[in-house]
C-alpha atoms as a PDB file:
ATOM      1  CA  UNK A   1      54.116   0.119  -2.655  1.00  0.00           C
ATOM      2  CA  UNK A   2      57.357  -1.484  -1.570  1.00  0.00           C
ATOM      3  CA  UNK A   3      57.459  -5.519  -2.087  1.00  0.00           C
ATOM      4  CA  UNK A   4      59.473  -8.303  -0.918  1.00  0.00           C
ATOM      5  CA  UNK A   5      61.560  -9.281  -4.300  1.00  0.00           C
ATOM      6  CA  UNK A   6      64.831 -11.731  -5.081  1.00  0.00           C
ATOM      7  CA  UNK A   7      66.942  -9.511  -8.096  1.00  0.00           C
ATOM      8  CA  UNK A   8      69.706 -12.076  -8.850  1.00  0.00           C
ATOM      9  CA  UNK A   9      72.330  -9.228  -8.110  1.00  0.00           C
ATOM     10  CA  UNK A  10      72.385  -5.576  -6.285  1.00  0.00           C
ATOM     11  CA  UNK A  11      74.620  -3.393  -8.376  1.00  0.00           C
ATOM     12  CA  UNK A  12      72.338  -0.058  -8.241  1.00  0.00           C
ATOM     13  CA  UNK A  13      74.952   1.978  -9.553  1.00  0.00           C
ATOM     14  CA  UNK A  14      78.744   2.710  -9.324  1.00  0.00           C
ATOM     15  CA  UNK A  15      81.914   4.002 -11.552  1.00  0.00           C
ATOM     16  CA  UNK A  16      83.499   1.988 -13.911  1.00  0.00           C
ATOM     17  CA  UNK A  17      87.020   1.287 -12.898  1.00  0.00           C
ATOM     18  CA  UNK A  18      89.144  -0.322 -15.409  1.00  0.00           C
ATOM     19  CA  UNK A  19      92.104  -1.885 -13.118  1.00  0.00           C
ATOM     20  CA  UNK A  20      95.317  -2.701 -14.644  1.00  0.00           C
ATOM     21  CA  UNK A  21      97.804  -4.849 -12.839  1.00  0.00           C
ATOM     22  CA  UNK A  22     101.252  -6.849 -13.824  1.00  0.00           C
ATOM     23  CA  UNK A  23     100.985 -10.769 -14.493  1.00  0.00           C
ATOM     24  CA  UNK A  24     103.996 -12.738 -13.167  1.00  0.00           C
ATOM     25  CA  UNK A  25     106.136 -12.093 -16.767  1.00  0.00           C
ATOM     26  CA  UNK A  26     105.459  -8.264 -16.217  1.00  0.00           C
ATOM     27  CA  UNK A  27     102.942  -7.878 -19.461  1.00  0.00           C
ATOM     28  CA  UNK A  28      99.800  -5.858 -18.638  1.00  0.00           C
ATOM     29  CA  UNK A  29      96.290  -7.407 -17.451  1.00  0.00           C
ATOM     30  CA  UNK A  30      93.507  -4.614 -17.460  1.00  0.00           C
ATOM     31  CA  UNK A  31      90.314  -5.421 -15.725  1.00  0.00           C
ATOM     32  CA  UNK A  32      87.123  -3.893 -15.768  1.00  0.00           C
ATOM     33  CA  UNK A  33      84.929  -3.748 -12.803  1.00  0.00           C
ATOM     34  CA  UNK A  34      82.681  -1.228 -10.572  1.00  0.00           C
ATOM     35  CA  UNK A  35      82.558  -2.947  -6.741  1.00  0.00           C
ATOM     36  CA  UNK A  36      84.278  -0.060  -5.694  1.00  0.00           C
ATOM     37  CA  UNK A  37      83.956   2.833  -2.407  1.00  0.00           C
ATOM     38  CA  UNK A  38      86.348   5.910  -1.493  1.00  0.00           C
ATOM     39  CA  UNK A  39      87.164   7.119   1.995  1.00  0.00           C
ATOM     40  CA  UNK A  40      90.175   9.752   1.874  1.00  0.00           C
ATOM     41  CA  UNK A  41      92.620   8.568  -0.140  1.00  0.00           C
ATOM     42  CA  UNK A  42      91.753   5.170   0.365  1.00  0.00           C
ATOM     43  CA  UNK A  43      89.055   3.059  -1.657  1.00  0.00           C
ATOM     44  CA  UNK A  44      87.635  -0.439  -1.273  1.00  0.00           C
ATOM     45  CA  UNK A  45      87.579  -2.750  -4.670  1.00  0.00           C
ATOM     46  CA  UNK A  46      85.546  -6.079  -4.448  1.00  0.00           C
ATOM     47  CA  UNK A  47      87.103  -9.135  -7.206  1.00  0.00           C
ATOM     48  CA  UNK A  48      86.142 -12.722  -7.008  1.00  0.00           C
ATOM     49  CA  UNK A  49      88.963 -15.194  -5.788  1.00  0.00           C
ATOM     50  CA  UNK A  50      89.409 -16.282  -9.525  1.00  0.00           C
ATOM     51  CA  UNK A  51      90.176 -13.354 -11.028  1.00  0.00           C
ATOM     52  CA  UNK A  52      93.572 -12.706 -12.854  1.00  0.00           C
ATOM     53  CA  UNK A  53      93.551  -8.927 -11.737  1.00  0.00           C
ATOM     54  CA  UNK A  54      92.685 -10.834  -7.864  1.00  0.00           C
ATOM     55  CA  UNK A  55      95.869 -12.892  -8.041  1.00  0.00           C
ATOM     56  CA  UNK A  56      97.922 -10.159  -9.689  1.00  0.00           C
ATOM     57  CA  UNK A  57      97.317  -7.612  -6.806  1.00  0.00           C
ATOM     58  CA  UNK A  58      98.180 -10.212  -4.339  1.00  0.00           C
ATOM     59  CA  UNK A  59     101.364 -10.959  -5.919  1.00  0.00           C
ATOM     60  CA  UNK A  60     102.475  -7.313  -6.064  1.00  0.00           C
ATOM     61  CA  UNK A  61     100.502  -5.322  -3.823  1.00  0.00           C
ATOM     62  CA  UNK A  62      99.602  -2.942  -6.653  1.00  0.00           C
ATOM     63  CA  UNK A  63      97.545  -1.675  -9.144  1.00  0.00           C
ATOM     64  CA  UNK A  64      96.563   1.456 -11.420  1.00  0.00           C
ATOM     65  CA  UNK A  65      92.410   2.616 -10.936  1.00  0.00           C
ATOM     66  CA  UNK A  66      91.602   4.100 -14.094  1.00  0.00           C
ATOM     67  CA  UNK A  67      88.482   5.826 -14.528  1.00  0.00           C
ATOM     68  CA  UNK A  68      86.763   6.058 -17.788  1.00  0.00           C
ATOM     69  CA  UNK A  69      84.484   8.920 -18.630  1.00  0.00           C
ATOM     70  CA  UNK A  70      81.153   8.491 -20.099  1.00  0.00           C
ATOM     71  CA  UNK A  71      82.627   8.277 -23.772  1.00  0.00           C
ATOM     72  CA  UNK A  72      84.938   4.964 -23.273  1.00  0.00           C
ATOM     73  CA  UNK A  73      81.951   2.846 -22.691  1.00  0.00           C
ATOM     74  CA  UNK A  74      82.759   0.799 -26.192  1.00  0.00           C
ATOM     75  CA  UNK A  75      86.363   0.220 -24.729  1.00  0.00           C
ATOM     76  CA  UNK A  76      84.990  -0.817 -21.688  1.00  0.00           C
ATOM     77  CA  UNK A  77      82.663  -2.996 -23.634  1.00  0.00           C
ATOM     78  CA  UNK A  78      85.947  -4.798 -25.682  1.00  0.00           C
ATOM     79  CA  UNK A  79      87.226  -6.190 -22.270  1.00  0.00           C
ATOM     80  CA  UNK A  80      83.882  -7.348 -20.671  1.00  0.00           C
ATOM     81  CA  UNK A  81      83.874 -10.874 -21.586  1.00  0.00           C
ATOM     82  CA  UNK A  82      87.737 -11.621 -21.366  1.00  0.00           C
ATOM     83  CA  UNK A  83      90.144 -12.578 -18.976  1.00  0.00           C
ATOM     84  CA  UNK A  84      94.011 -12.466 -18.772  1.00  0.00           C
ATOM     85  CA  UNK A  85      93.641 -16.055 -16.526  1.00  0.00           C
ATOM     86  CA  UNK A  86      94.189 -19.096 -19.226  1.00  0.00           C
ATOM     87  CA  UNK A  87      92.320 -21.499 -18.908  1.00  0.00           C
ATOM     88  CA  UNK A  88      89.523 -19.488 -18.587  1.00  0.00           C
ATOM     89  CA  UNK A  89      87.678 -20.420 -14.658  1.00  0.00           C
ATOM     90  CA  UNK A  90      84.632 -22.486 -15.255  1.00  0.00           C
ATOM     91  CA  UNK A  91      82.710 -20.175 -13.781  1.00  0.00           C
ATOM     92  CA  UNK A  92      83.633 -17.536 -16.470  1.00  0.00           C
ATOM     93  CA  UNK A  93      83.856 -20.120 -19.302  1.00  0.00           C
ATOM     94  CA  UNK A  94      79.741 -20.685 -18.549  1.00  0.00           C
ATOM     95  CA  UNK A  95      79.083 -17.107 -19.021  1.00  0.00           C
ATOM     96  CA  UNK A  96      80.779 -16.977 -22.299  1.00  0.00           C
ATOM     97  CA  UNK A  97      84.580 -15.041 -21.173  1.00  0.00           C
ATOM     98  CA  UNK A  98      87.401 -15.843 -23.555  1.00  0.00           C
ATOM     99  CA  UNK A  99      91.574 -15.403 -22.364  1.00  0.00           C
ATOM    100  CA  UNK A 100      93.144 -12.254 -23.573  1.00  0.00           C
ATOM    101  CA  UNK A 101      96.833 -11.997 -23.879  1.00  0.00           C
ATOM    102  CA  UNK A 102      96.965  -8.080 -24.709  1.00  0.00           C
ATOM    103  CA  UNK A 103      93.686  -6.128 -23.397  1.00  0.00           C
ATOM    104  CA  UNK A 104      95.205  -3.055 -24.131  1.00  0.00           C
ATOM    105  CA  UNK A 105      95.105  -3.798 -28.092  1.00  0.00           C
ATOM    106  CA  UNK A 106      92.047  -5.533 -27.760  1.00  0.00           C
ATOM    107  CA  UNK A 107      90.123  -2.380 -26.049  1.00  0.00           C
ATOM    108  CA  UNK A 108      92.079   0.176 -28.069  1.00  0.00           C
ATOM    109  CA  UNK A 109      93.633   2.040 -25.638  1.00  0.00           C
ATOM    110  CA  UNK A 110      97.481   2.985 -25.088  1.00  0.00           C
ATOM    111  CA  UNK A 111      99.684   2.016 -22.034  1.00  0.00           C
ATOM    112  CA  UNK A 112     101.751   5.224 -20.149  1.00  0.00           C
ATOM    113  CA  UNK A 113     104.366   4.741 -17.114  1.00  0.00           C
ATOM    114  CA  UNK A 114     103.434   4.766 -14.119  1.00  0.00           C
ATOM    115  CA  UNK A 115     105.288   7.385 -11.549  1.00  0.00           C
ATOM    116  CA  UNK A 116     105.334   4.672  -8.594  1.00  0.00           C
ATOM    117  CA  UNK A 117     103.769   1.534  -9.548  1.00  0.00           C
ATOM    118  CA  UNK A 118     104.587  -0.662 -11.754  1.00  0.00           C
ATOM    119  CA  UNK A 119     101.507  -1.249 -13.895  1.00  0.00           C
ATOM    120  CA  UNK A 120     101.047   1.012 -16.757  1.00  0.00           C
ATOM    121  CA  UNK A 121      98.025   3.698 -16.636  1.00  0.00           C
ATOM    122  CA  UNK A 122      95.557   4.117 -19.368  1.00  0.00           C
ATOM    123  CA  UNK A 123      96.120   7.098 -21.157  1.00  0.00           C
ATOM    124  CA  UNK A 124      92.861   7.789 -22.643  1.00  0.00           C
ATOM    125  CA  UNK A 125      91.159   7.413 -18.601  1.00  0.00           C
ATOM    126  CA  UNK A 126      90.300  11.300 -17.106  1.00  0.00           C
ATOM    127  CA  UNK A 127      91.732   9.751 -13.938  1.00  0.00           C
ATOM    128  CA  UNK A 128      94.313   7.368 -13.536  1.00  0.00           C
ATOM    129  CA  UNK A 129      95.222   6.692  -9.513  1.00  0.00           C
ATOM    130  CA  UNK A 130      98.127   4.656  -8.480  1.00  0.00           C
ATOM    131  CA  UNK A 131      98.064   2.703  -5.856  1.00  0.00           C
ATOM    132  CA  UNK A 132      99.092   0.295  -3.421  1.00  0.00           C
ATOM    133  CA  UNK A 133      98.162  -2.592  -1.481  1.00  0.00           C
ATOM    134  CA  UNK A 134      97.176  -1.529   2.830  1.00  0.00           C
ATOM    135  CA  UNK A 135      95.078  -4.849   3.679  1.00  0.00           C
ATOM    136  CA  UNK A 136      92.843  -7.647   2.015  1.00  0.00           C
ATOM    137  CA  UNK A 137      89.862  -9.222   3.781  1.00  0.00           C
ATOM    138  CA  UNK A 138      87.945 -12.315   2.272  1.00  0.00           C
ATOM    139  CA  UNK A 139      84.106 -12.569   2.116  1.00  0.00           C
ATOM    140  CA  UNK A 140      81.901 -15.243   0.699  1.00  0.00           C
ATOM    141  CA  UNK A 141      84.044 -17.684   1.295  1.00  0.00           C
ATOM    142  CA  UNK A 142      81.449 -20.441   2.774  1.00  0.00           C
ATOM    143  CA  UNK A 143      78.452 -19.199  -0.633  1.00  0.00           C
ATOM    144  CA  UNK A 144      81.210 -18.900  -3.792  1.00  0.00           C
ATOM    145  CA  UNK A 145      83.588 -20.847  -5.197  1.00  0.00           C
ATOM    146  CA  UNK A 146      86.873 -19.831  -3.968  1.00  0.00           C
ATOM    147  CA  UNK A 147      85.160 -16.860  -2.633  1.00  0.00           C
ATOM    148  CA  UNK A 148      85.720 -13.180  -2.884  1.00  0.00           C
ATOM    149  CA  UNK A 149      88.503 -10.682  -2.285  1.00  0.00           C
ATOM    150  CA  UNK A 150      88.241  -6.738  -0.725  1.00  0.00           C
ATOM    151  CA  UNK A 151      90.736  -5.188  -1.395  1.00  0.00           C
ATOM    152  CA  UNK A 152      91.947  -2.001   1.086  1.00  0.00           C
ATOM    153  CA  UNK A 153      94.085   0.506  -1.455  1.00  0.00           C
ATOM    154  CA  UNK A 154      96.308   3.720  -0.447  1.00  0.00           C
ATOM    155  CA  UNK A 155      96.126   6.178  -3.462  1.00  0.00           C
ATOM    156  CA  UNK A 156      99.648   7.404  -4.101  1.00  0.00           C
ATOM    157  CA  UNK A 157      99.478   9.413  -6.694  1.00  0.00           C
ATOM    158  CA  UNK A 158      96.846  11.140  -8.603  1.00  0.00           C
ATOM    159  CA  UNK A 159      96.854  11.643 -12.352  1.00  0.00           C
ATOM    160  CA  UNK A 160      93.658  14.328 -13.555  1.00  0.00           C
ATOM    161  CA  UNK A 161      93.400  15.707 -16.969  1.00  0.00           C
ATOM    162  CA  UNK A 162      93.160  19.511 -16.591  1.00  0.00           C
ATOM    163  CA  UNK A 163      90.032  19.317 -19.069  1.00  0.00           C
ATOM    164  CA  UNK A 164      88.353  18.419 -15.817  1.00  0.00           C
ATOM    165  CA  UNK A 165      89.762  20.171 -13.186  1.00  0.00           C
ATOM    166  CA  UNK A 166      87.840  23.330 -12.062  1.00  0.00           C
ATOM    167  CA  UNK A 167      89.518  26.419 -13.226  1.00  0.00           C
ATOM    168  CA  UNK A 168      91.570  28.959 -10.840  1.00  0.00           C
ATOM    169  CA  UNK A 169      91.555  26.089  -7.817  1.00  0.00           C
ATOM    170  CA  UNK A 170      94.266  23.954  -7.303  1.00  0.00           C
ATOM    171  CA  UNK A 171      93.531  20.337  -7.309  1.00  0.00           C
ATOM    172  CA  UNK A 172      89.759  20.615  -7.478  1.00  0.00           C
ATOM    173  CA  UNK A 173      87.442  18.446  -9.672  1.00  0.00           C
ATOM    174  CA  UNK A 174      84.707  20.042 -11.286  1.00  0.00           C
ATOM    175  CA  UNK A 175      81.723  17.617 -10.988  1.00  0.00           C
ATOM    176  CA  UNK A 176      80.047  19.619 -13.351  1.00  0.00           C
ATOM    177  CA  UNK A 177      82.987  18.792 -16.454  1.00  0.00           C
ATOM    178  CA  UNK A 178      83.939  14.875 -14.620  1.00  0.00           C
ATOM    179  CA  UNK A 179      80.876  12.746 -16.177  1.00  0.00           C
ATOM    180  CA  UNK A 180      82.118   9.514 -15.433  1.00  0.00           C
ATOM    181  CA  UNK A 181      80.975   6.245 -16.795  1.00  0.00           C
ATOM    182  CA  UNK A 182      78.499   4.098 -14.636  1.00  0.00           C
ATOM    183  CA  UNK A 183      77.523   0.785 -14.082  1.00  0.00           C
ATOM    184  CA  UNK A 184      73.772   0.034 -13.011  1.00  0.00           C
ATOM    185  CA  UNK A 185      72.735  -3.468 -13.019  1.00  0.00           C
ATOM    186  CA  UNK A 186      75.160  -4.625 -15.786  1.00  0.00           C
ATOM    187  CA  UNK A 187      73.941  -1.782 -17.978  1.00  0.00           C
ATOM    188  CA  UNK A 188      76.153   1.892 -18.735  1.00  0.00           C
ATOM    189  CA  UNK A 189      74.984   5.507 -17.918  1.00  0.00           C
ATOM    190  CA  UNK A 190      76.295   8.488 -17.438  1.00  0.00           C
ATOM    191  CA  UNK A 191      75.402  11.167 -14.925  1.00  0.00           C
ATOM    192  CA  UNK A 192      73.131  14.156 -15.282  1.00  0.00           C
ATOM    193  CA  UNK A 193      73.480  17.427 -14.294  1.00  0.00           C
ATOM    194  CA  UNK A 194      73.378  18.928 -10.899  1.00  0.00           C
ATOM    195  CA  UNK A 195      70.126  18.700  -9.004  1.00  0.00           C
ATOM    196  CA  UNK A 196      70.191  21.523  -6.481  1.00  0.00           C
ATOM    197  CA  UNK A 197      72.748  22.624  -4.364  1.00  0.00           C
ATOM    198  CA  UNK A 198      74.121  20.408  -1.829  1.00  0.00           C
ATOM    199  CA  UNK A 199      74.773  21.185   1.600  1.00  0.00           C
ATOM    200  CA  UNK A 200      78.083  19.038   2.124  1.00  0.00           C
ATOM    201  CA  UNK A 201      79.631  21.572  -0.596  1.00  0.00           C
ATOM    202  CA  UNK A 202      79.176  24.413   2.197  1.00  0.00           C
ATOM    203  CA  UNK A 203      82.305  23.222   3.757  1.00  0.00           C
ATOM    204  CA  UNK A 204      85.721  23.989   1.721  1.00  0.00           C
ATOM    205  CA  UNK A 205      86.915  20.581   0.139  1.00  0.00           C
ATOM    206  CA  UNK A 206      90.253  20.887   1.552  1.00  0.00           C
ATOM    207  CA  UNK A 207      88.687  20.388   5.268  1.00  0.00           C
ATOM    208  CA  UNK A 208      88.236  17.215   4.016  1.00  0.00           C
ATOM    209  CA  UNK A 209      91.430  16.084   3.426  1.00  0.00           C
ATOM    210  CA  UNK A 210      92.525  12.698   5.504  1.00  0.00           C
ATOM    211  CA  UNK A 211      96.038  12.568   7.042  1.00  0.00           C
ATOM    212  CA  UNK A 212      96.564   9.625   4.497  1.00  0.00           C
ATOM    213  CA  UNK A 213      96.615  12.343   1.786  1.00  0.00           C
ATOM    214  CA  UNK A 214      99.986  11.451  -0.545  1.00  0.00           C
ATOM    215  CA  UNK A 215     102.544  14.140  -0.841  1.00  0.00           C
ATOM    216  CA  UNK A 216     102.401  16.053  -4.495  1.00  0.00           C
END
């Protein structure tokens, strides 16, 4: 039976995304978060109006998605309560964040150039998508303090570690090898296996692909 109930938040379940932008002297911020949707080669990525990564991707109209697999969740786990913004925002200070000058160190994971952007990628990531800045639109403004950002992205460039890439097709994924790490009501899982054949995978990825698709 289906009741009426009040949870205190709705995250039923989405990737991990550990974002890493450029603060204004050009060190590294890197961000954990999971408000996050694809469409083609673009994705959506919710912050609040007081992040660090918020401001930083505002700044520079760019940013690095990294997405952990289902073994970084202790990494993900050193960054959770920190922030590169100093002082720390109220709201954050209540629910116990600290200020982090170098998240990288702190999570134990190693910066590597970017092709396009600025902002470094995380090595240790499966997939590590550059990106760029196409259009912001505010929300909440009138219930939160200061709000919240949604952020419109254009992939540029797509980094995939050929330990998960499906073997004799050319730039396909196997979901079967990609486990990646999930968030589901602040708490981490992985993904299962396969539960029957689906339908959608009747049509040939490629038919898929969106005119905003970035050159190789």
């Amino acid at each position: 039976m289906h009741r009426l109930q009040n949870p205190a938040i709705l995250y039923f379940g989405a990737p991990v995304v550990l974002v890493s932008t450029l603060n204004e002297d050009r060190s590294a911020n890197l961000a954990p978060m999971s408000s996050i949707f694809w469409l083609g080669w673009r994705c959506m990525i919710g912050l609040a109006a007081t992040s660090k990564t918020t401001e930083n991707i505002l700044r520079s109209g760019e940013c690095v998605l990294n997405l952990p697999d289902d073994h970084m969740a202790g990494a993900v786990n050193r960054l959770a309560l920190t922030t590169g913004s100093d002082p720390v925002p109220a709201g954050k200070a209540k629910r116990g964040y600290v200020h982090c000058v170098d998240k990288f160190a702190r999570a134990g994971l190693t910066r590597d150039e970017s092709a396009i952007v600025a902002p470094p990628r995380v090595r240790e990531c499966p997939v590590q998508l550059e990106a760029k800045l196409e259009a912001t639109h505010q929300m909440a403004v009138r219930d939160w303090p200061g709000g919240a950002h949604c952020f419109e992205l254009r992939v540029l460039r797509a980094h995939i570690h050929e330990s998960i890439l499906l073997q004799g097709e050319a730039d396909h994924v196997d979901p079967d090898l990609w486990r990646p790490l999930i968030m589901s009501f602040q708490k981490f899982y992985g993904l299962g296996p396969q539960l029957e054949p689906s339908a959608l995978a009747q049509v040939p990825e490629h038919m898929y692909r969106t005119p905003d698709h970035a050159p190789t």
